[in-house]
Protein backbone atom coordinates (compact mmCIF):
# COMPACT_ATOMS: atom_id res chain seq x y z
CA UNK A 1 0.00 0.00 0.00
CA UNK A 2 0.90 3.66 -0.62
CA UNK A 3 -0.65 7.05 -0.36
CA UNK A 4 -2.87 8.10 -3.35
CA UNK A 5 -1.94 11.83 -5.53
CA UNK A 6 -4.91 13.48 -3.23
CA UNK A 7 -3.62 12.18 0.36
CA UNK A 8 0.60 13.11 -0.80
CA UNK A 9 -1.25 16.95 -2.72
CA UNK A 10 -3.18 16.89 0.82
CA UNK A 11 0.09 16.52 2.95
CA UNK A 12 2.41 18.92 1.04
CA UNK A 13 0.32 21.60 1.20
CA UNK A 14 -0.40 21.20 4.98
CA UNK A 15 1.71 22.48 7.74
CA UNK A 16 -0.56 21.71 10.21
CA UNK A 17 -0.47 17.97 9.24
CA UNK A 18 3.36 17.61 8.34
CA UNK A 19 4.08 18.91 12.32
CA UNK A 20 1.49 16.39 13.87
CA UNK A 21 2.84 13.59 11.60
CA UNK A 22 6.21 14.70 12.79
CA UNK A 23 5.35 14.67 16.42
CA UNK A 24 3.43 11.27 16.35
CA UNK A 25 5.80 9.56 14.31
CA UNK A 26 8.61 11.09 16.67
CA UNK A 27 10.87 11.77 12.49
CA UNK A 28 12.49 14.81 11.67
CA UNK A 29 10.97 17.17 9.41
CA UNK A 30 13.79 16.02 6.63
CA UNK A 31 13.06 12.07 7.19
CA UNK A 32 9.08 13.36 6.73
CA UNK A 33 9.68 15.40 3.91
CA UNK A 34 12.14 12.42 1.92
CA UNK A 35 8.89 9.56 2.64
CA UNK A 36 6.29 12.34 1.27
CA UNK A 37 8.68 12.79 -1.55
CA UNK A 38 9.32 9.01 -2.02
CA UNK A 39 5.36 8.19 -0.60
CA UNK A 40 7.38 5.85 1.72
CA UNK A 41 5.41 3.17 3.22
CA UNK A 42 6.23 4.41 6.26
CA UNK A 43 3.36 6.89 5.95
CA UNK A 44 0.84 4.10 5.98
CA UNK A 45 1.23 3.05 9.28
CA UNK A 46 -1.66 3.01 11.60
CA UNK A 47 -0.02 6.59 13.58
CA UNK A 48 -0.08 8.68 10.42
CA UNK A 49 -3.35 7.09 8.52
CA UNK A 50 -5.11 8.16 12.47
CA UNK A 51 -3.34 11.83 11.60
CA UNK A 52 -4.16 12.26 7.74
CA UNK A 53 -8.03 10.96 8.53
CA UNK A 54 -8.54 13.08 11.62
CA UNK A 55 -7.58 16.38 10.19
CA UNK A 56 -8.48 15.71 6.53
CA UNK A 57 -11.72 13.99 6.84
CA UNK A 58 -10.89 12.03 4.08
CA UNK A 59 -11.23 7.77 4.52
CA UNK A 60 -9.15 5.34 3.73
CA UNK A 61 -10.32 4.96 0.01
CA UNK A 62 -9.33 8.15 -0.44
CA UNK A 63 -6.44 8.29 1.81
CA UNK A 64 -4.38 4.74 -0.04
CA UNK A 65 -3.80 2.76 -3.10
CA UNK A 66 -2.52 -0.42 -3.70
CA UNK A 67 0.97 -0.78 -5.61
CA UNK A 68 1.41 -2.54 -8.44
CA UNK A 69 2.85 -5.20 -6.59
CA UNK A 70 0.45 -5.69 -4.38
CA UNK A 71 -2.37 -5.52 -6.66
CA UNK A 72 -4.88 -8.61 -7.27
């Protein structure tokens, strides 16, 4: 699984949700910014999927996509 284009648009163009995903995920603003740039799995953990749904309102349909690897 990965982030879809809306959720990675939604988190570069939020502050408010790059700090909490920062705090949460106790990362550095650098190690954030390199797994939005990469859409690093690391962003689908449980922590930042809580984050990205509580302050977007979006759901997880919206929110992830499978990869091509991981598709049926």
């Amino acid at each position: 699984m990965r982030l879809s284009k809306l959720a990675i648009m939604t988190l570069r163009g939020s502050k408010e949700i790059k700090q909490r995903l920062i705090d949460e995920l106790q990362v550095s603003d650098k190690t954030l910014y390199r797994w939005i740039a990469d859409n690093d799995d690391s962003l689908t953990k449980a922590a930042a999927l809580k984050v990205i749904r509580e302050i977007t309102g979006l759901d997880d349909s919206q929110i992830l996509e499978e990869t091509a690897d991981h598709a049926a």
